[in-house]
Protein backbone atom coordinates (compact mmCIF):
# COMPACT_ATOMS: atom_id res chain seq x y z
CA UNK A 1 -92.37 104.48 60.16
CA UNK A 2 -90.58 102.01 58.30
CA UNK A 3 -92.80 98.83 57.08
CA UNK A 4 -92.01 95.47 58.44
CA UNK A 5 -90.65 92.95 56.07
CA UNK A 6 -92.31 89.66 55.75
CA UNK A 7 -90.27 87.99 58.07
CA UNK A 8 -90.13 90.08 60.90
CA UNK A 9 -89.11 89.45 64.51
CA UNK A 10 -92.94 88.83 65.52
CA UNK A 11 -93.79 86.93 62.61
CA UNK A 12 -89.91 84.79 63.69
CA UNK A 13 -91.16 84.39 66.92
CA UNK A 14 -94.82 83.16 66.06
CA UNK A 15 -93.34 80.58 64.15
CA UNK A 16 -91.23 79.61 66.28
CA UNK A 17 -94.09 79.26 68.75
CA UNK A 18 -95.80 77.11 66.51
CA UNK A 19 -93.02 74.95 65.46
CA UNK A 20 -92.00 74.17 69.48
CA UNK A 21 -95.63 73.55 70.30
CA UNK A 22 -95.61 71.25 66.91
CA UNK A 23 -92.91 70.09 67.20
CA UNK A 24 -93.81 68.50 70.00
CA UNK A 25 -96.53 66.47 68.60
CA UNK A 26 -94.28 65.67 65.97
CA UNK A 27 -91.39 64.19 68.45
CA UNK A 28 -94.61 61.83 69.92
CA UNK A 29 -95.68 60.81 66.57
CA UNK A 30 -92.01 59.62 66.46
CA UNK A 31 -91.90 57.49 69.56
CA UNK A 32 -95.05 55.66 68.38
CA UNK A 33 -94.31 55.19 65.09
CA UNK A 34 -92.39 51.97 65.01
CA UNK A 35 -94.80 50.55 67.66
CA UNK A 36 -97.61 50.82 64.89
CA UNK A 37 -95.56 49.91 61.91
CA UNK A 38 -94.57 46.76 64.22
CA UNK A 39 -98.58 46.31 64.84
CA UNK A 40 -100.73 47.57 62.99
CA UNK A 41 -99.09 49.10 59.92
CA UNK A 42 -102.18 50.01 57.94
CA UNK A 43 -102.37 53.42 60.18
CA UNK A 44 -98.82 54.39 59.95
CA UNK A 45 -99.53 57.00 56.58
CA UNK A 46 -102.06 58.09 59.42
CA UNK A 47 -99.73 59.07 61.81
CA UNK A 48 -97.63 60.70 59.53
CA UNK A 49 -100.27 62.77 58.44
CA UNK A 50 -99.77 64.50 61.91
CA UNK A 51 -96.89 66.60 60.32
CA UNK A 52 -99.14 68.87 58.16
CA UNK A 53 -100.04 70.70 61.51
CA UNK A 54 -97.05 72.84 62.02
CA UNK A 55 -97.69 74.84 58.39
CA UNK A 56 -101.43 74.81 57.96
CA UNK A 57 -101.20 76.32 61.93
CA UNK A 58 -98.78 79.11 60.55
CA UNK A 59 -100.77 80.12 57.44
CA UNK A 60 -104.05 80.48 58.81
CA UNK A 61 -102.78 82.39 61.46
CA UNK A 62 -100.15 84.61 59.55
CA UNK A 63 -101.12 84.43 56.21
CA UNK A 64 -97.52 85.61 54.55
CA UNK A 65 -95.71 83.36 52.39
CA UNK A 66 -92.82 80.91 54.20
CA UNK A 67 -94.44 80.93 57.34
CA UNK A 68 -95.62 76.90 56.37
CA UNK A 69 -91.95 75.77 55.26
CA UNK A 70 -90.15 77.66 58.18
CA UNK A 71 -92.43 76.53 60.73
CA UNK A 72 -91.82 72.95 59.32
CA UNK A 73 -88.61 73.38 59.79
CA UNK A 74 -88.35 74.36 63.14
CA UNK A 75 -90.88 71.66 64.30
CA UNK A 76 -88.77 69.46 63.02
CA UNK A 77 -86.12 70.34 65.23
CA UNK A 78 -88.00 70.43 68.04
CA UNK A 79 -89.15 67.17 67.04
CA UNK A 80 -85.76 65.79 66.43
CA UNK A 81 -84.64 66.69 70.11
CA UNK A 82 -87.60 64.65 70.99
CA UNK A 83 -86.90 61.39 68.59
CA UNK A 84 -82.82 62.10 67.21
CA UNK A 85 -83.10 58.63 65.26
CA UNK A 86 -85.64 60.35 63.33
CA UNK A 87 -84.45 63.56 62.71
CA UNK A 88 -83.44 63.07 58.86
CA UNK A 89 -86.95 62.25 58.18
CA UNK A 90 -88.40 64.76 60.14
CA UNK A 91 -86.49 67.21 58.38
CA UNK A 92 -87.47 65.92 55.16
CA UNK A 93 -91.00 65.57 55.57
CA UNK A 94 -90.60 69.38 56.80
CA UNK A 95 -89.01 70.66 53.38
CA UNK A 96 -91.45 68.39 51.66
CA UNK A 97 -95.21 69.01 53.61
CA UNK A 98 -93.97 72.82 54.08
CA UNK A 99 -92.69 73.06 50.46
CA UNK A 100 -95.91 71.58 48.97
CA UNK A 101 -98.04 74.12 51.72
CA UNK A 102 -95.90 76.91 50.36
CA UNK A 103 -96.53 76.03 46.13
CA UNK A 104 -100.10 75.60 47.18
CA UNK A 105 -100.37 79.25 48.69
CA UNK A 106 -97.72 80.53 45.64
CA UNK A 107 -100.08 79.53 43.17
CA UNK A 108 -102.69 81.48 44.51
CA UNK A 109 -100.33 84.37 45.06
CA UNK A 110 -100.30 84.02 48.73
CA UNK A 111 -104.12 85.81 48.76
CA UNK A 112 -106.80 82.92 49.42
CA UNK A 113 -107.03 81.56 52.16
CA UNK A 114 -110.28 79.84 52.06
CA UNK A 115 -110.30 76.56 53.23
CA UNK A 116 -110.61 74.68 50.29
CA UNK A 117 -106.80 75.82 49.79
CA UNK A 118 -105.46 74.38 52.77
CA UNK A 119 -107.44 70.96 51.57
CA UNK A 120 -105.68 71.03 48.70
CA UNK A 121 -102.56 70.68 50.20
CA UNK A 122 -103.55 68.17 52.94
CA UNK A 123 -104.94 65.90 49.79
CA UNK A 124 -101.59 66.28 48.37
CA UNK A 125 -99.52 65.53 50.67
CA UNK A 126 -101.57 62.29 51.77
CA UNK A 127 -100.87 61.32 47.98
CA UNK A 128 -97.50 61.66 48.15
CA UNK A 129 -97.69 60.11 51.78
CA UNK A 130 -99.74 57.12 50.12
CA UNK A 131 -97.38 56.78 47.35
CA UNK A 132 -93.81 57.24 49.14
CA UNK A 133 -94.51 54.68 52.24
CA UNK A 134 -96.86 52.49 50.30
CA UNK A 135 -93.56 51.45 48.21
CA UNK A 136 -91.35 51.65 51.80
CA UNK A 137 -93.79 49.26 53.27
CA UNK A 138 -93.89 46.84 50.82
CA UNK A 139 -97.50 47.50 51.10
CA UNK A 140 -98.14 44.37 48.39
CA UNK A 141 -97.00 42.10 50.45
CA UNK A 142 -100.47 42.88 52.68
CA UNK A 143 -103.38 41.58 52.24
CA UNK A 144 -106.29 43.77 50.07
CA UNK A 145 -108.43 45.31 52.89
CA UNK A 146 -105.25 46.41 54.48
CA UNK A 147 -103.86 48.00 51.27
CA UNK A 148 -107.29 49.61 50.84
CA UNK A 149 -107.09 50.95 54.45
CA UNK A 150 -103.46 51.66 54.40
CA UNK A 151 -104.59 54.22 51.29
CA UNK A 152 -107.08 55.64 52.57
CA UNK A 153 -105.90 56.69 55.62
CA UNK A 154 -103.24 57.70 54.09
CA UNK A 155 -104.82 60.53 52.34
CA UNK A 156 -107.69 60.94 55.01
CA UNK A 157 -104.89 61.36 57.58
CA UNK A 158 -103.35 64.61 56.64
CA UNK A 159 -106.98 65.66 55.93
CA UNK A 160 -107.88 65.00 59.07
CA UNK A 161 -105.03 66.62 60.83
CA UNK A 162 -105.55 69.75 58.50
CA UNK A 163 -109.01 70.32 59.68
CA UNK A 164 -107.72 70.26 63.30
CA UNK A 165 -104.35 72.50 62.91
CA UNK A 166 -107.12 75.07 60.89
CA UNK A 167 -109.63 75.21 63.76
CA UNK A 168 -106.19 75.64 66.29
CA UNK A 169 -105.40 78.51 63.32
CA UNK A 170 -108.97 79.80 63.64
CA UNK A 171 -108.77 80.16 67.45
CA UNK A 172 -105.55 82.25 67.50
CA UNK A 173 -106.26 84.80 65.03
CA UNK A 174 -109.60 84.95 67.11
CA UNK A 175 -107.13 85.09 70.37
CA UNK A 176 -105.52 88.14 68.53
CA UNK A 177 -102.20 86.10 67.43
CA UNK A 178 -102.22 87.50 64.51
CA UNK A 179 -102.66 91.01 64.94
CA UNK A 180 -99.86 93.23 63.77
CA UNK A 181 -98.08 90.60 62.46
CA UNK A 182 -98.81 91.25 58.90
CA UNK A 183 -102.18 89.68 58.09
């Protein structure tokens, strides 16, 4: 019997599982958004934080390397069917969240998967997050409480969301997801 590749059909399809039900998320997080950068700005790294789910989902579960960026990818055209006036920066927050999921997991040669790796990523990415919009924003022009919040939410967000896509993870390798799919 021949052994399956890394990217096989099931592990395809899994993804692409994830990335619909994801995406989908995603596409909502893209209707609200310019309601909360209209009102209440501060929460808006928050939101985007949401986006981490799609890779952290496909690594716990499949535990192979480019299961994070590919899912990220298709999420975000799922998501982009959702919100079109969105889609370059759902595609680019894909390649970048997925991309920094993937260097996190190359670095440890794609073999722990402890939770303290997936943080790593999630704290990452709500850096870069923090950084990136903070300068979009014009977060100077706001006050210093909402600065301070806007920061750490910012970071906190994709933390947040990270611990909730792992326990989603959690539940379907329990469900048997992941069985014969490589991990």
């Amino acid at each position: 019997m021949a052994r399956p590749t890394a990217l096989s059909t099931r592990v395809l399809l899994t993804c692409a599982a994830i990335g619909v039900a994801t995406g989908l998320l995603g596409g909502v997080a893209g209707w609200i958004t310019p309601a909360v950068i209209a009102g209440f700005a501060v929460v808006y790294g928050f939101v985007l934080g949401v986006h981490v789910i799609p890779g952290i989902i496909a690594q716990e579960v499949l535990r192979l390397p480019w299961v994070a960026l590919l899912t990220h990818v298709l999420a975000a055209l799922v998501a982009s069917a959702m919100a079109p006036w969105w889609a370059g920066r759902f595609l680019g927050t894909a390649i970048l969240f997925g991309g920094i999921q993937e260097l996190v997991a190359a670095l440890t040669r794609y073999r722990v998967w402890q939770t303290w790796r997936f943080f790593i990523s999630a704290v990452v990415i709500g850096v870069v997050v923090a950084v990136v919009v903070a300068f979009a924003a014009h977060l100077s022009a706001l006050p210093l409480w909402a600065q301070v919040a806007y920061l750490v939410l910012a970071v906190l967000g994709p933390v947040l969301w990270t611990a909730i896509a792992l326990a989603v993870g959690a539940a379907l390798r329990r469900a048997g997801v992941a069985r014969r799919v490589g991990a």
